[in-house]
PDB file of N, CA and C in Angstrom:
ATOM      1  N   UNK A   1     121.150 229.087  72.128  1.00  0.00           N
ATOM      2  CA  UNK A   1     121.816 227.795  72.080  1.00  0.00           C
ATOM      3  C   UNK A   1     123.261 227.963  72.563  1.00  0.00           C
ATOM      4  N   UNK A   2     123.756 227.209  73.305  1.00  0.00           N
ATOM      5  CA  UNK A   2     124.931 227.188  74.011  1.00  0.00           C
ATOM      6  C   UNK A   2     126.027 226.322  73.126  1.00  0.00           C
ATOM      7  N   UNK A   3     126.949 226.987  72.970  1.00  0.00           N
ATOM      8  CA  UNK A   3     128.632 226.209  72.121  1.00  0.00           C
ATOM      9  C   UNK A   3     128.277 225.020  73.451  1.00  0.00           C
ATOM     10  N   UNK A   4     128.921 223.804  72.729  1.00  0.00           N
ATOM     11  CA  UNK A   4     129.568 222.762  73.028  1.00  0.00           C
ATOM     12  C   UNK A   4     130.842 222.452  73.254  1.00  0.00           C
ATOM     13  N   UNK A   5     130.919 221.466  74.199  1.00  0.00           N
ATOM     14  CA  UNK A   5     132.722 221.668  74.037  1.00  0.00           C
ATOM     15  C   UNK A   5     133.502 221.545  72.167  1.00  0.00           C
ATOM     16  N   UNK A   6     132.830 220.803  72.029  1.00  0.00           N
ATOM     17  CA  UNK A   6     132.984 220.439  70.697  1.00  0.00           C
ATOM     18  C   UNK A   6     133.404 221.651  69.522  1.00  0.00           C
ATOM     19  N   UNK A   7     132.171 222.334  69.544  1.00  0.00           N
ATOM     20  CA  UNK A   7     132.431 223.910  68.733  1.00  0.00           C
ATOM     21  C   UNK A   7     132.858 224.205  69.331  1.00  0.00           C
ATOM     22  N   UNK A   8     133.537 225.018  70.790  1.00  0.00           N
ATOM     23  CA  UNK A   8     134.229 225.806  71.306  1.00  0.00           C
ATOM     24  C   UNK A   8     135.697 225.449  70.484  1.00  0.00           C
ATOM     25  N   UNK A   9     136.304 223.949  70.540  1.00  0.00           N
ATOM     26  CA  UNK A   9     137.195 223.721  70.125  1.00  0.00           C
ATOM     27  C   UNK A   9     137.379 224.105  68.433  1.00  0.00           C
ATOM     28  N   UNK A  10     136.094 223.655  67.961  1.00  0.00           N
ATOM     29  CA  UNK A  10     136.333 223.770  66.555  1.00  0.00           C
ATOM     30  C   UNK A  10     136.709 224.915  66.315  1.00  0.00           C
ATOM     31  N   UNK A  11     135.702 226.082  66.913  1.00  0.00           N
ATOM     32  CA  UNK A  11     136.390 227.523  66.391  1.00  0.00           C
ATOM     33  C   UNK A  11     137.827 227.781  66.757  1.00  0.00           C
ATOM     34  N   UNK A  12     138.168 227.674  67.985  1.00  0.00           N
ATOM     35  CA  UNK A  12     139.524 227.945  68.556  1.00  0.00           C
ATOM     36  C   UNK A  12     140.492 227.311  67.663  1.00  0.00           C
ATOM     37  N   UNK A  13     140.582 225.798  67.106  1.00  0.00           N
ATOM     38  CA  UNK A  13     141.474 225.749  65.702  1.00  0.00           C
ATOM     39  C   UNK A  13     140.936 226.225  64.592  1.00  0.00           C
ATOM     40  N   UNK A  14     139.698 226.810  64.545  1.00  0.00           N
ATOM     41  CA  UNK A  14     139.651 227.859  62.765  1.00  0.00           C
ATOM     42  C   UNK A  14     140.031 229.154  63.217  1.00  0.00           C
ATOM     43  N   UNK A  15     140.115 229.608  64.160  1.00  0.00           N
ATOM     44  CA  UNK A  15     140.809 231.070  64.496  1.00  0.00           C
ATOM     45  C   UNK A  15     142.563 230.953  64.228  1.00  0.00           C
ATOM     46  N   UNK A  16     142.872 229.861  64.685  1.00  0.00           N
ATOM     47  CA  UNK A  16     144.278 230.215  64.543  1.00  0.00           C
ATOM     48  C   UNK A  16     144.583 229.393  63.870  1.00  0.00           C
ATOM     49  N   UNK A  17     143.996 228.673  62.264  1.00  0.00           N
ATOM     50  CA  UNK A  17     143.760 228.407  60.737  1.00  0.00           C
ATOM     51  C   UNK A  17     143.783 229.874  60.150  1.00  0.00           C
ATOM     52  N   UNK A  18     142.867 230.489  60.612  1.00  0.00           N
ATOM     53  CA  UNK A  18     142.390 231.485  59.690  1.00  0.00           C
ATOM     54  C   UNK A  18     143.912 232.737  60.379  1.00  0.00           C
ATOM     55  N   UNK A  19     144.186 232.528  61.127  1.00  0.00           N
ATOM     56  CA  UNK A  19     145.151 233.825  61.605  1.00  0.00           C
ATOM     57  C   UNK A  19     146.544 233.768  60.867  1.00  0.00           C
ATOM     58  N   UNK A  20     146.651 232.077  60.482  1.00  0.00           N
ATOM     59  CA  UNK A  20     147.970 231.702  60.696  1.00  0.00           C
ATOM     60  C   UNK A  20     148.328 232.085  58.894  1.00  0.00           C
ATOM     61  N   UNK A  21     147.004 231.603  58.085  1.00  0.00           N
ATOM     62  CA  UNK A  21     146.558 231.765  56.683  1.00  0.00           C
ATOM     63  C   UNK A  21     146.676 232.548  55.688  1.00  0.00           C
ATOM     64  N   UNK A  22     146.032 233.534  56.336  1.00  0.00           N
ATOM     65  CA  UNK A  22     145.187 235.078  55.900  1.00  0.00           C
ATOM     66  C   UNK A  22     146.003 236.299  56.243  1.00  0.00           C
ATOM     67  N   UNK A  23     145.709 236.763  55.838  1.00  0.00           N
ATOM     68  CA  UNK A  23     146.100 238.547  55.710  1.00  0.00           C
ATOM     69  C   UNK A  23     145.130 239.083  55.535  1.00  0.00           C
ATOM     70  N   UNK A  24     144.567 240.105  56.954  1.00  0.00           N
ATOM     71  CA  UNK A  24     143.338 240.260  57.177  1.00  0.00           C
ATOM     72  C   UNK A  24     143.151 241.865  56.917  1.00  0.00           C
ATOM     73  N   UNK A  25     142.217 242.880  56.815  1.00  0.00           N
ATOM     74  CA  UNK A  25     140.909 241.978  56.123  1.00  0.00           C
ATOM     75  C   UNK A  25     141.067 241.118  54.953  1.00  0.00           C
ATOM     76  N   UNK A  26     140.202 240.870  54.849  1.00  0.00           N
ATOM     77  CA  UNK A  26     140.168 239.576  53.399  1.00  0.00           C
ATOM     78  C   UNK A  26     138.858 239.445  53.118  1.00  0.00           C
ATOM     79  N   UNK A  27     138.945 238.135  52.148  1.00  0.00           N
ATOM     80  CA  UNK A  27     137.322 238.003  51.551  1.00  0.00           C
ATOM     81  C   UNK A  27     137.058 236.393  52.300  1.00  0.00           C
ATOM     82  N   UNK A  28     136.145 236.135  52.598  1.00  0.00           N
ATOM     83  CA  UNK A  28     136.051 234.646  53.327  1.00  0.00           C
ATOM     84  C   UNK A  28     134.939 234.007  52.659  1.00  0.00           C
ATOM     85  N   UNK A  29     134.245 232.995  52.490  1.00  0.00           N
ATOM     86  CA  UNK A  29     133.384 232.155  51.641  1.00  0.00           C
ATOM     87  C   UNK A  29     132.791 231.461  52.785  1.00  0.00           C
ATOM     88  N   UNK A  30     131.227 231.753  53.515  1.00  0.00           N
ATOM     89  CA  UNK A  30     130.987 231.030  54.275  1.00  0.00           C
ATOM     90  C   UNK A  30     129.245 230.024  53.051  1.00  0.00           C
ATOM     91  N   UNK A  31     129.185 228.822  54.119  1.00  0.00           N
ATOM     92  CA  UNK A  31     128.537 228.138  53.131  1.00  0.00           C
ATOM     93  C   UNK A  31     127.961 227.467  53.926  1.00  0.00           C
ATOM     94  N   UNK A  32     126.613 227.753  53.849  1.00  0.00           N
ATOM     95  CA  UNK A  32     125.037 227.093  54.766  1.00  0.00           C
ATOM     96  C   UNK A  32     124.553 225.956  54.168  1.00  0.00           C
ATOM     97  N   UNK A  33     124.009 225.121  54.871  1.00  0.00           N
ATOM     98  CA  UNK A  33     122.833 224.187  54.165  1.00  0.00           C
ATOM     99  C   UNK A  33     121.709 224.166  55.045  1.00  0.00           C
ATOM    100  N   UNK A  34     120.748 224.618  54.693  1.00  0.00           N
ATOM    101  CA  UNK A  34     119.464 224.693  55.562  1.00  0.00           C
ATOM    102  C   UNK A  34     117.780 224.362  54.479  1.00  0.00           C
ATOM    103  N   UNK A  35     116.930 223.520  55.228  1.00  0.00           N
ATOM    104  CA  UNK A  35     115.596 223.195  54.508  1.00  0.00           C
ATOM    105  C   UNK A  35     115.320 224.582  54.038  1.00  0.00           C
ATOM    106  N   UNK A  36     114.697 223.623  52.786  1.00  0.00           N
ATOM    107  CA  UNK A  36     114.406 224.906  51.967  1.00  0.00           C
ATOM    108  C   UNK A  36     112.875 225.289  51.712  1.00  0.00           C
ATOM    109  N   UNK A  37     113.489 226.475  53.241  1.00  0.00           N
ATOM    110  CA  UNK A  37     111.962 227.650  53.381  1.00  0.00           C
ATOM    111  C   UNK A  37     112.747 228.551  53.144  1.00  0.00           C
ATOM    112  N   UNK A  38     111.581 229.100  52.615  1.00  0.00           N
ATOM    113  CA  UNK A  38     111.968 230.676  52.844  1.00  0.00           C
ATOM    114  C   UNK A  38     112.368 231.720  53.378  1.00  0.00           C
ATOM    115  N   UNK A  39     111.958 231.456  54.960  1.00  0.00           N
ATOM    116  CA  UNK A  39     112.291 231.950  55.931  1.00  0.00           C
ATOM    117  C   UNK A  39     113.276 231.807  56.696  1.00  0.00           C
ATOM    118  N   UNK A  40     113.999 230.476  56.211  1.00  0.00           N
ATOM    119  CA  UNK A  40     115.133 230.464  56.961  1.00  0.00           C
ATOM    120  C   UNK A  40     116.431 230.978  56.209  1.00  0.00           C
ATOM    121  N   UNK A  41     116.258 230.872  54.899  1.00  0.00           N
ATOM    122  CA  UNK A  41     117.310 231.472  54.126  1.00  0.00           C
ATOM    123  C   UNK A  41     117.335 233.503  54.482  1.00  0.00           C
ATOM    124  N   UNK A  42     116.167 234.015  54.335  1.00  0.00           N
ATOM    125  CA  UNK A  42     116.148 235.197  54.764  1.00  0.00           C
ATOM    126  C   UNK A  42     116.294 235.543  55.776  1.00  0.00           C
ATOM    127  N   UNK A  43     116.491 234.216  57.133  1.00  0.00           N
ATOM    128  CA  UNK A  43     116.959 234.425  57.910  1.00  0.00           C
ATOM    129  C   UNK A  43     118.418 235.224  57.872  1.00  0.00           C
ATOM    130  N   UNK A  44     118.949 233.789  57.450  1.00  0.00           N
ATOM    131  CA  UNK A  44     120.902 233.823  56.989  1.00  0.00           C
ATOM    132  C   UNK A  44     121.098 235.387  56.143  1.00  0.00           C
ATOM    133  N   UNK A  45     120.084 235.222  54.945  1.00  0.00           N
ATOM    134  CA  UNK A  45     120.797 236.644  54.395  1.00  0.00           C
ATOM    135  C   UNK A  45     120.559 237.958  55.236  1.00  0.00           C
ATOM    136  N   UNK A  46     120.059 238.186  56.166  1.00  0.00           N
ATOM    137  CA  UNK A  46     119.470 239.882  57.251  1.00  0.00           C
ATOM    138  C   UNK A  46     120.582 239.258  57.920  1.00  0.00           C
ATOM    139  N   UNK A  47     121.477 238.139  58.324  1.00  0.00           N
ATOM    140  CA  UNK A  47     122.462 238.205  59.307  1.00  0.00           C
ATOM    141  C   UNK A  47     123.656 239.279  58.688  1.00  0.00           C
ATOM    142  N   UNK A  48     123.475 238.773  57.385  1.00  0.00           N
ATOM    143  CA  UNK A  48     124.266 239.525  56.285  1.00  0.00           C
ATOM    144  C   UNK A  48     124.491 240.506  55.735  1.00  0.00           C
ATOM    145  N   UNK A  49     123.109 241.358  56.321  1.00  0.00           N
ATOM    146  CA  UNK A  49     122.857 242.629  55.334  1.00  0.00           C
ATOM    147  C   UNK A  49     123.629 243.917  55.847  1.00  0.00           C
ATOM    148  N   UNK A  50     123.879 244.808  54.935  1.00  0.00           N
ATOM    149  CA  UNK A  50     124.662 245.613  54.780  1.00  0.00           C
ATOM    150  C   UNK A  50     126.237 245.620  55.361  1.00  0.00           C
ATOM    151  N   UNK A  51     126.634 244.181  54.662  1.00  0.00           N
ATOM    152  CA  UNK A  51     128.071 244.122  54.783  1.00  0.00           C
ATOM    153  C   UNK A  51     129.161 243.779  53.661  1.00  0.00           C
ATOM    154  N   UNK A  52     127.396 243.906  52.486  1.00  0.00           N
ATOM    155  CA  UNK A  52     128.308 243.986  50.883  1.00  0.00           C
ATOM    156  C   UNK A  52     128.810 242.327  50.481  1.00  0.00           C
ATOM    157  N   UNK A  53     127.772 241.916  51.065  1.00  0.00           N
ATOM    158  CA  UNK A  53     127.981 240.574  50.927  1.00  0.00           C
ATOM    159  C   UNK A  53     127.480 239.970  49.304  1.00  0.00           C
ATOM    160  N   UNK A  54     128.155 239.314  48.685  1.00  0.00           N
ATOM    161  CA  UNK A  54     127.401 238.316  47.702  1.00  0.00           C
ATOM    162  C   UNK A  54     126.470 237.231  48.246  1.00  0.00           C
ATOM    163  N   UNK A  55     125.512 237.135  47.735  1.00  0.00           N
ATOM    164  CA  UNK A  55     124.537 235.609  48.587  1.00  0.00           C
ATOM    165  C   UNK A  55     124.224 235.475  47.632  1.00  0.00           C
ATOM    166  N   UNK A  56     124.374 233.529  46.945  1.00  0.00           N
ATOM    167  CA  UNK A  56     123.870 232.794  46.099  1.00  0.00           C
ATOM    168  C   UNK A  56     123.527 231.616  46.729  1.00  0.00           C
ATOM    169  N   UNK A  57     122.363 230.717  46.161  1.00  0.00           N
ATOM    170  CA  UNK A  57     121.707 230.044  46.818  1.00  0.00           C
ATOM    171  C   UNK A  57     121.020 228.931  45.642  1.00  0.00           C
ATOM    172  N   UNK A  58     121.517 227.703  46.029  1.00  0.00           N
ATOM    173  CA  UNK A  58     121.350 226.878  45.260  1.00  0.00           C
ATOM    174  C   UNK A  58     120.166 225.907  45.840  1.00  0.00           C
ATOM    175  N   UNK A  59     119.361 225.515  45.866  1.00  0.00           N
ATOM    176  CA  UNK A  59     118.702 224.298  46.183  1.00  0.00           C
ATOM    177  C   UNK A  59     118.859 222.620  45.436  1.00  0.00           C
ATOM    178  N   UNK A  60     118.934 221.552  46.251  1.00  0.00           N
ATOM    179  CA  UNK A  60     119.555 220.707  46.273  1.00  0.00           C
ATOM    180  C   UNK A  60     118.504 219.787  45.023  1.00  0.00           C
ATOM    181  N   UNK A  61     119.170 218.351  44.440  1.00  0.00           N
ATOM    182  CA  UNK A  61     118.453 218.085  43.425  1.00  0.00           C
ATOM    183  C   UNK A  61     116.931 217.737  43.475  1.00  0.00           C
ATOM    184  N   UNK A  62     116.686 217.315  44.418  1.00  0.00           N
ATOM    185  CA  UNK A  62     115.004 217.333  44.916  1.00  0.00           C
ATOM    186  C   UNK A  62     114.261 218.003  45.582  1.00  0.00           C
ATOM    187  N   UNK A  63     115.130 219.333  45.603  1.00  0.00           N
ATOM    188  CA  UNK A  63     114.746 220.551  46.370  1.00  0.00           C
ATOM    189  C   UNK A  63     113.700 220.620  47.396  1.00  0.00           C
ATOM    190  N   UNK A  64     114.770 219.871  48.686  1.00  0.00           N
ATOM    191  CA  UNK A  64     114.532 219.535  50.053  1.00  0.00           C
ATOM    192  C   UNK A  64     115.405 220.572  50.823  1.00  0.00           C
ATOM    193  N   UNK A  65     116.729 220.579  50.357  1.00  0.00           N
ATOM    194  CA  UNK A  65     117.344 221.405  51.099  1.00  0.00           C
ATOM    195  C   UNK A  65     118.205 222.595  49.944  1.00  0.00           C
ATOM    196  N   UNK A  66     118.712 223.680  50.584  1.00  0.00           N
ATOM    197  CA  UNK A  66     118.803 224.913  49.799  1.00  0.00           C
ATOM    198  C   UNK A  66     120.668 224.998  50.561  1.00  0.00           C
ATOM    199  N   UNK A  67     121.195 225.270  49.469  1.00  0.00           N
ATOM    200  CA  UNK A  67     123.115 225.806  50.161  1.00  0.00           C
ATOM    201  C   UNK A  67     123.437 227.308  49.783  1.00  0.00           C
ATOM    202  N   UNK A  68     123.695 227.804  50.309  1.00  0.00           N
ATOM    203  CA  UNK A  68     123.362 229.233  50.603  1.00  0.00           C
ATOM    204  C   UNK A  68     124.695 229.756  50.800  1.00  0.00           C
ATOM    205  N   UNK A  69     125.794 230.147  50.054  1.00  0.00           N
ATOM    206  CA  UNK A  69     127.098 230.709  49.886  1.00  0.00           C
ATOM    207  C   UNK A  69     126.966 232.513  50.201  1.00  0.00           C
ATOM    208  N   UNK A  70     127.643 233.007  50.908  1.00  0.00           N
ATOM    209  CA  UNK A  70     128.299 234.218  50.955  1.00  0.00           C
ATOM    210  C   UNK A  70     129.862 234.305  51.298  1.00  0.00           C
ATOM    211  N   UNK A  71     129.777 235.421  49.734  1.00  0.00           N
ATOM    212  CA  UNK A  71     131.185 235.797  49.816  1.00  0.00           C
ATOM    213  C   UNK A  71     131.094 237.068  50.550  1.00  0.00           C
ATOM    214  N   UNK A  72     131.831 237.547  51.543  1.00  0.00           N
ATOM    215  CA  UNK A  72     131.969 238.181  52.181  1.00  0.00           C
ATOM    216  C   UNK A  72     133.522 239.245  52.846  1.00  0.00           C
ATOM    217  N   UNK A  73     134.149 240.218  52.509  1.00  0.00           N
ATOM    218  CA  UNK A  73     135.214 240.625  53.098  1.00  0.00           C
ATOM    219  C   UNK A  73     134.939 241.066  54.389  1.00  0.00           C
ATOM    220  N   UNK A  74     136.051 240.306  55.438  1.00  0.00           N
ATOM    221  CA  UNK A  74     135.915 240.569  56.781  1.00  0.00           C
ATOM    222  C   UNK A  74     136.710 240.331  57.365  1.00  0.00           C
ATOM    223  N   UNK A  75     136.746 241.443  58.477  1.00  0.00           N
ATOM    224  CA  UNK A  75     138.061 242.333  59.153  1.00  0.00           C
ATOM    225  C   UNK A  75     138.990 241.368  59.428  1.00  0.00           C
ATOM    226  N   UNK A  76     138.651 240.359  60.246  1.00  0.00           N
ATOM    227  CA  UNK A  76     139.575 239.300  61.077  1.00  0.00           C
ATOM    228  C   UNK A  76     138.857 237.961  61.328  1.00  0.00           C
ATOM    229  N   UNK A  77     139.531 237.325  61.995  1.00  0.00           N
ATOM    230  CA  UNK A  77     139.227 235.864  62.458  1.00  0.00           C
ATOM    231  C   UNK A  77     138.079 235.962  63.465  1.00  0.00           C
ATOM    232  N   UNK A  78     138.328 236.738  64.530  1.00  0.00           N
ATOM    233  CA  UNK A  78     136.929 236.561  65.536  1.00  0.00           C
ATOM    234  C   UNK A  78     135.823 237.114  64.599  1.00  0.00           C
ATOM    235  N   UNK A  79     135.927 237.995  63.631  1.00  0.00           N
ATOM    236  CA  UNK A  79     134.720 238.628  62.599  1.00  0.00           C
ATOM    237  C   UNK A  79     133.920 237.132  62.307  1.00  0.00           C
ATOM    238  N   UNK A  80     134.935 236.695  61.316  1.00  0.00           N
ATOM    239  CA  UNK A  80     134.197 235.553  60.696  1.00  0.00           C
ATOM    240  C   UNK A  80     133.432 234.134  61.999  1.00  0.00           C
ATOM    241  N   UNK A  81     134.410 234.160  62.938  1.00  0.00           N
ATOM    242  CA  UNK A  81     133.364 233.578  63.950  1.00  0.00           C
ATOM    243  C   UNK A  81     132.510 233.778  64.435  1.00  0.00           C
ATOM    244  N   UNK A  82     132.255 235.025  65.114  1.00  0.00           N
ATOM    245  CA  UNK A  82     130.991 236.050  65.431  1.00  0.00           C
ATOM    246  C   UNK A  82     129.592 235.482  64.207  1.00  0.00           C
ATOM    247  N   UNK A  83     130.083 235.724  63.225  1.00  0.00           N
ATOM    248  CA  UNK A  83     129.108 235.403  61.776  1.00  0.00           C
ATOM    249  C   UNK A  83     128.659 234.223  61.875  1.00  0.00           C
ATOM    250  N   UNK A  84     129.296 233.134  62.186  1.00  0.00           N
ATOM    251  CA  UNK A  84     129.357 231.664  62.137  1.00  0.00           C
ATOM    252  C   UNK A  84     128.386 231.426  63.546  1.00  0.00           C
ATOM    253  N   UNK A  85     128.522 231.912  64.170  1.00  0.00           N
ATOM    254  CA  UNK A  85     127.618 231.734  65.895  1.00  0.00           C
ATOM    255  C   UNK A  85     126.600 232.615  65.700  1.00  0.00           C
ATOM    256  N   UNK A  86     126.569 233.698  65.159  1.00  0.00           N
ATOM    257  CA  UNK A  86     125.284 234.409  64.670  1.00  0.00           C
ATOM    258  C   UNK A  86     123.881 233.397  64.134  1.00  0.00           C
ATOM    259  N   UNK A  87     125.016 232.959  63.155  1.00  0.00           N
ATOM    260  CA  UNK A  87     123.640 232.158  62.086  1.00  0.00           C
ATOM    261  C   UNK A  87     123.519 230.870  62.536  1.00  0.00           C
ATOM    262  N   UNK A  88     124.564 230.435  63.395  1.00  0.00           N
ATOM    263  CA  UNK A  88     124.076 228.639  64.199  1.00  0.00           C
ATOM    264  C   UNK A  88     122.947 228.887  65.343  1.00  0.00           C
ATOM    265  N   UNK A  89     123.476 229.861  65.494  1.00  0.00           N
ATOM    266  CA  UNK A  89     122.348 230.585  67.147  1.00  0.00           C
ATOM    267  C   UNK A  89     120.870 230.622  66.577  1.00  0.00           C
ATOM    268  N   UNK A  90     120.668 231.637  65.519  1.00  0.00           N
ATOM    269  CA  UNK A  90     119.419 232.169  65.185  1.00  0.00           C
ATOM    270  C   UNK A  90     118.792 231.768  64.195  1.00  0.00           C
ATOM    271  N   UNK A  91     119.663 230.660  63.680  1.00  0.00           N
ATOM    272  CA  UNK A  91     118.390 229.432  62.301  1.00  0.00           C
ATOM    273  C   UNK A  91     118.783 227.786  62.912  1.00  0.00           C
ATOM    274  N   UNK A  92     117.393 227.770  63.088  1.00  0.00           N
ATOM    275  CA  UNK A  92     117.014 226.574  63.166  1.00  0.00           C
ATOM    276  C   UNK A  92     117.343 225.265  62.211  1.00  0.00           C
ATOM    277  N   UNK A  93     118.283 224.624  63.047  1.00  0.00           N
ATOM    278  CA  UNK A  93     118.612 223.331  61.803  1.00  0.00           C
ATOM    279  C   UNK A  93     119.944 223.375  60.774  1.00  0.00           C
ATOM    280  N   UNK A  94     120.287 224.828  60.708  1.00  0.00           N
ATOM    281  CA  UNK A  94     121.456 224.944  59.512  1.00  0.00           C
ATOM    282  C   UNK A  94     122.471 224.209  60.281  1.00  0.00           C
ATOM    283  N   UNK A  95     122.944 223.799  58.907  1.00  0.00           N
ATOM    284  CA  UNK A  95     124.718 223.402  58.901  1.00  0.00           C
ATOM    285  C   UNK A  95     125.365 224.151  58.363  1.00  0.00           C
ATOM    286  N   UNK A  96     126.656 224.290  58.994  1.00  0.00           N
ATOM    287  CA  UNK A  96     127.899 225.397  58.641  1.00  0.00           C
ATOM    288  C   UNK A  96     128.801 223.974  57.815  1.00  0.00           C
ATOM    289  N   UNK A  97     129.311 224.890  56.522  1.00  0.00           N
ATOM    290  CA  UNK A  97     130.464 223.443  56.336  1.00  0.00           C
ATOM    291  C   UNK A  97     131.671 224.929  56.078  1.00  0.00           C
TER     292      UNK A  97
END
């Protein structure tokens, strides 16, 4: 899936949010909402794995859709974007908030 002008921009002001912010490395809080299969959450968490991540995962009150939090420490600003285009690229349907 190809960035949009749209996300291209969005990241380019959360990079220099997050640069201007932070004192890097750091810990960052990213936070999914994706239907709740199974497979797509285990998607998100193997994007994750072995980077000592926390993953908690709530499903919504009629458990249709699942929000899927990792706390995560990471190096810099392009880190946490890389992560963010990882998991928009390779799950189907998620939202990043």
């Amino acid at each position: 899936m190809d960035n949009t002008p749209d996300q291209d921009e969005f990241y380019k002001k959360l990079k220099v949010q997050l640069s201007e912010s932070t004192i890097w490395p750091s810990e960052y809080l990213y936070k999914f909402i994706v239907i709740s299969e199974t497979s797509k959450i285990t998607q998100i968490e193997s994007i994750f794995d072995n980077t000592g991540a926390v993953i908690s995962t709530k499903e919504s009150k009629n458990g249709k859709y699942t929000s899927v939090s990792i706390n995560v420490i990471m190096k810099n600003p392009d880190a946490v974007i890389s992560k963010y285009l990882e998991v928009t690229n390779n799950v189907e349907g998620v939202i990043s908030l």
